[in-house]
C-alpha atoms as a PDB file:
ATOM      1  CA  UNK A   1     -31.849 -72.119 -39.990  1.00  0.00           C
ATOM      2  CA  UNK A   2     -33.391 -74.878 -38.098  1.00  0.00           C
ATOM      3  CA  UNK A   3     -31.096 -78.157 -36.815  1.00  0.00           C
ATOM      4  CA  UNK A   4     -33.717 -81.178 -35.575  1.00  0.00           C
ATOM      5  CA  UNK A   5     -31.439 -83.880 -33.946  1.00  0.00           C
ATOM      6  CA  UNK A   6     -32.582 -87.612 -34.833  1.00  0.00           C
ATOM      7  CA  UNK A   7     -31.188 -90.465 -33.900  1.00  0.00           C
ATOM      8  CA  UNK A   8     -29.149 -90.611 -37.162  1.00  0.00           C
ATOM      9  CA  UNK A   9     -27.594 -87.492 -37.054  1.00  0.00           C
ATOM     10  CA  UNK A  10     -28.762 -83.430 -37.457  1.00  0.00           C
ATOM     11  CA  UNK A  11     -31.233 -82.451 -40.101  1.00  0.00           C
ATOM     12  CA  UNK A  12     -30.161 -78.640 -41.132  1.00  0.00           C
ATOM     13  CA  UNK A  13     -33.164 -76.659 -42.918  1.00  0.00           C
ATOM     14  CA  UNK A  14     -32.103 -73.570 -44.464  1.00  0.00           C
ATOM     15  CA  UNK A  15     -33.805 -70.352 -44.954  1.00  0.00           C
ATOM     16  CA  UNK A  16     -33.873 -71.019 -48.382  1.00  0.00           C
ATOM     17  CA  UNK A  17     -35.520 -74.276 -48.453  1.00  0.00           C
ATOM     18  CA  UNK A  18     -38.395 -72.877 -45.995  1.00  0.00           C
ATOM     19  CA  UNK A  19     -39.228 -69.521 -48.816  1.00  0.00           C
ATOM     20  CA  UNK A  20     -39.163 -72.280 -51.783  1.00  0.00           C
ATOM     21  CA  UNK A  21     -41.625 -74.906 -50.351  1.00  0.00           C
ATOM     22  CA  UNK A  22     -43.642 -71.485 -49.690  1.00  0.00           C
ATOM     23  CA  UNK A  23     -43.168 -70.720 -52.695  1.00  0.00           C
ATOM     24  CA  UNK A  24     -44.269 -73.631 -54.292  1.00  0.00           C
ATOM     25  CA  UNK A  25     -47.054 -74.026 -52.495  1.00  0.00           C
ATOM     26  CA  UNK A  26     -48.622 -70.329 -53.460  1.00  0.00           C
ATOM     27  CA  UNK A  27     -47.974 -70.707 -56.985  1.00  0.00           C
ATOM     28  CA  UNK A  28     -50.484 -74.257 -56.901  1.00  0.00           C
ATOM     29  CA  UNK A  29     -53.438 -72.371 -55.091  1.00  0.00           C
ATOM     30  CA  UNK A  30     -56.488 -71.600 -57.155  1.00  0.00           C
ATOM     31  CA  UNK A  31     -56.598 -67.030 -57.758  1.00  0.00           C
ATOM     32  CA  UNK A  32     -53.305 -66.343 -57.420  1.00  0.00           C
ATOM     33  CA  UNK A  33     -51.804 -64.972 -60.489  1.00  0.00           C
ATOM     34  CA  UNK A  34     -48.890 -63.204 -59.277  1.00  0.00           C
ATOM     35  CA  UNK A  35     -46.798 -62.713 -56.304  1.00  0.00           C
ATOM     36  CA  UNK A  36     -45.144 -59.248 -55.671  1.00  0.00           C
ATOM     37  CA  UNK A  37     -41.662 -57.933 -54.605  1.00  0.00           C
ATOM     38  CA  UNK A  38     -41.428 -57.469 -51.026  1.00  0.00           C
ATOM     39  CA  UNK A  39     -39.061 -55.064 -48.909  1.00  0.00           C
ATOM     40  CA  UNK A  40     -35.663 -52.938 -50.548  1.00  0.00           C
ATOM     41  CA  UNK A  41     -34.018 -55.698 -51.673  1.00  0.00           C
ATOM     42  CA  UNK A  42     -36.506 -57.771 -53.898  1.00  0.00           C
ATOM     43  CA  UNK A  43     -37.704 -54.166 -55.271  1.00  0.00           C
ATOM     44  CA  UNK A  44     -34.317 -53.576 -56.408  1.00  0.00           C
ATOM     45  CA  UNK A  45     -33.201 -56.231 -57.860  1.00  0.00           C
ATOM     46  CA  UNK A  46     -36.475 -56.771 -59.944  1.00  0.00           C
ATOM     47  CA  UNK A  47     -36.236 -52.952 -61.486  1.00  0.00           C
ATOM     48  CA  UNK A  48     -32.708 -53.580 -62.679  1.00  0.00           C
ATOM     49  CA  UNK A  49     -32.568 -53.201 -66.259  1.00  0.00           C
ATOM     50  CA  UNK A  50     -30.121 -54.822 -67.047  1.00  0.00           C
ATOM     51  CA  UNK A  51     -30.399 -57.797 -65.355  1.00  0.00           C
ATOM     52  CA  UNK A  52     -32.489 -60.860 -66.588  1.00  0.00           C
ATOM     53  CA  UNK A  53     -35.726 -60.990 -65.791  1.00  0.00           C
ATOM     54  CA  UNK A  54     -36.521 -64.145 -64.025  1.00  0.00           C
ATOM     55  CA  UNK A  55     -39.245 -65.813 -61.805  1.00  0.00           C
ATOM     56  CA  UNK A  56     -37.962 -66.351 -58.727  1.00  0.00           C
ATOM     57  CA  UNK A  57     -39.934 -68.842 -56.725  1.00  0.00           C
ATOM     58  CA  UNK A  58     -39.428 -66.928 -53.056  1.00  0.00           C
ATOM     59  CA  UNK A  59     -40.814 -63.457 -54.314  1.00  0.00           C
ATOM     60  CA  UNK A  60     -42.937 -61.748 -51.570  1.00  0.00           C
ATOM     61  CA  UNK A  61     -42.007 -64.486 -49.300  1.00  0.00           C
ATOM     62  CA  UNK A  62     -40.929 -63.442 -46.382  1.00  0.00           C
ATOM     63  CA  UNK A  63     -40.761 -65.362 -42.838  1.00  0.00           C
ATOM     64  CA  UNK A  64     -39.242 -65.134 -39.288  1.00  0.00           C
ATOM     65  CA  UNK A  65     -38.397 -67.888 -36.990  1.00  0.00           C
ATOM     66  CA  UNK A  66     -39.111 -66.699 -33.697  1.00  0.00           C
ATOM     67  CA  UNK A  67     -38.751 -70.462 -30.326  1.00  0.00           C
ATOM     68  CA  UNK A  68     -38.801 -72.407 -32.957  1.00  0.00           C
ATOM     69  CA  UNK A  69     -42.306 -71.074 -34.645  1.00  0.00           C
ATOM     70  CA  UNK A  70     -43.097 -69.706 -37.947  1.00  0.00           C
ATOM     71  CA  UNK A  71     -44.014 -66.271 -38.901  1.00  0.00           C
ATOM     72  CA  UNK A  72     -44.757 -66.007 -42.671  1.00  0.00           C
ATOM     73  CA  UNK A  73     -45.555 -62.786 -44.822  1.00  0.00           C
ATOM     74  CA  UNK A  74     -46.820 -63.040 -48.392  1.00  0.00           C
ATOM     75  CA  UNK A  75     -47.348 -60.635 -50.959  1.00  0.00           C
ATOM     76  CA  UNK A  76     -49.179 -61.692 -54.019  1.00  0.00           C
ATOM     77  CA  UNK A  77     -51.852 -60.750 -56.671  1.00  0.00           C
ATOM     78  CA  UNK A  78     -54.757 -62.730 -57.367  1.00  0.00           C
ATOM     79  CA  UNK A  79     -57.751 -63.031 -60.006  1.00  0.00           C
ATOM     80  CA  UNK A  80     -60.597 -60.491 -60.683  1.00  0.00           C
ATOM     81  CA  UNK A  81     -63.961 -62.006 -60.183  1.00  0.00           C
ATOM     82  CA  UNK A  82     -62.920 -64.656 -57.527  1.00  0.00           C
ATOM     83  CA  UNK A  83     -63.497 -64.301 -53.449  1.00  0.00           C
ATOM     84  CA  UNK A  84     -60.295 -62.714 -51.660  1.00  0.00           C
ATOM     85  CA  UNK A  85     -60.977 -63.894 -48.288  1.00  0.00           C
ATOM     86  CA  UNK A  86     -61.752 -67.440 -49.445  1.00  0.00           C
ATOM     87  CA  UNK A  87     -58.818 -67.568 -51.297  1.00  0.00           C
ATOM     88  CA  UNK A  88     -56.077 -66.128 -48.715  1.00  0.00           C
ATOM     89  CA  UNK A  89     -57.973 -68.673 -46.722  1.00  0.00           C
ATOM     90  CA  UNK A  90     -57.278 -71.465 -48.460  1.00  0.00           C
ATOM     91  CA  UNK A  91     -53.271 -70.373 -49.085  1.00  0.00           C
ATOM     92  CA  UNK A  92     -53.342 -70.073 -45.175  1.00  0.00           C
ATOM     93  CA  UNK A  93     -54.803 -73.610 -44.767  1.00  0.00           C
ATOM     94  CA  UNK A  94     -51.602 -74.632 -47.661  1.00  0.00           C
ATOM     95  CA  UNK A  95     -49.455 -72.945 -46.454  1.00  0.00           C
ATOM     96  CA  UNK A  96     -49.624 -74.246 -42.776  1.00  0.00           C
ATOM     97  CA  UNK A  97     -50.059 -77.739 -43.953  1.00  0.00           C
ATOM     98  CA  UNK A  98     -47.455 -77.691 -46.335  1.00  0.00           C
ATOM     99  CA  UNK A  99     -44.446 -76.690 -43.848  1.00  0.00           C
ATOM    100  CA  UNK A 100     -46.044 -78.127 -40.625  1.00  0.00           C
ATOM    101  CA  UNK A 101     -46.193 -82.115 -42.657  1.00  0.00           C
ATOM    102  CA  UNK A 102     -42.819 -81.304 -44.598  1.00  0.00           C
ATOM    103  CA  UNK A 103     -41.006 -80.031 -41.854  1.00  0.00           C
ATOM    104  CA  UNK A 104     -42.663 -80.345 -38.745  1.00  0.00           C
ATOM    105  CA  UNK A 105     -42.425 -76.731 -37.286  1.00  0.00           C
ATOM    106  CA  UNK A 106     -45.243 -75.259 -35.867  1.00  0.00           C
ATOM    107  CA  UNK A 107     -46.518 -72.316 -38.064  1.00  0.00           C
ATOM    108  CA  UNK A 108     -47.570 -69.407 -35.550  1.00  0.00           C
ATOM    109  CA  UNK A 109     -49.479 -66.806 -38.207  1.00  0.00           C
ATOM    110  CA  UNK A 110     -49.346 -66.213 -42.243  1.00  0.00           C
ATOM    111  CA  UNK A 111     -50.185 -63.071 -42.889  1.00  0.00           C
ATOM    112  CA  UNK A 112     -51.059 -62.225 -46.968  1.00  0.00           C
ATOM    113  CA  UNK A 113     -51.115 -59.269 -47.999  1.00  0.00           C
ATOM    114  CA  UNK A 114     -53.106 -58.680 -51.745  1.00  0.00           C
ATOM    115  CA  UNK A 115     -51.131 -55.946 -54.081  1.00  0.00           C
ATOM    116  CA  UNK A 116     -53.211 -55.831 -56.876  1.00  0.00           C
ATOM    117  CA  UNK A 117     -56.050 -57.832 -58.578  1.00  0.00           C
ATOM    118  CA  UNK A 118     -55.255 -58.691 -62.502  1.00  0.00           C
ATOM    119  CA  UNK A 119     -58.078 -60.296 -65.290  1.00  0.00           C
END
């Protein structure tokens, strides 16, 4: 979490909020068709047969908040016949715009790291 004083009062931005906006801004970029399960947890609870399957906006998001600067980790899949590199360029451009105008924390490095590659 992340408290910015103001003069009316504390603004509290959870975890939560941060992998959403994320989120939402990977879905909207041009290739990506997927994003992937990252780390024990997400793994699990995605295999679980039992359980609904759902789209969860945060998948493969992952992030650390190290003096107050951003460290992001994304996992996705993206769309055969297109240019990787320009595309993971573009979601870092996104990406670092997105929480750096929303939220005004300084975003250190996004690392992406392409899983697959679908038709």
């Amino acid at each position: 979490m992340i408290t910015k004083r103001t003069h009316l009062g504390n603004i509290i931005v959870t975890k939560q909020f941060f992998a959403e906006l994320i989120g939402r801004t990977i879905i909207s970029c041009f290739g990506v068709v997927d994003m992937n399960a990252d780390g024990v947890k997400q793994n699990f609870f995605e295999n679980l047969p039992f359980l609904p399957q759902k789209t969860q906006i945060d998948k493969g998001v992952s992030f650390k908040i190290i003096n107050d600067k951003l460290y992001i980790e994304l996992h996705i899949t993206v769309m055969y016949g297109i240019n990787v590199a320009s595309v993971v360029k573009s979601i870092q451009h996104k990406i670092k715009y997105a929480v750096e105008d929303e939220i005004e924390v300084p975003v250190e490095r996004v690392n992406i790291f392409v899983d697959g590659i679908k038709s």
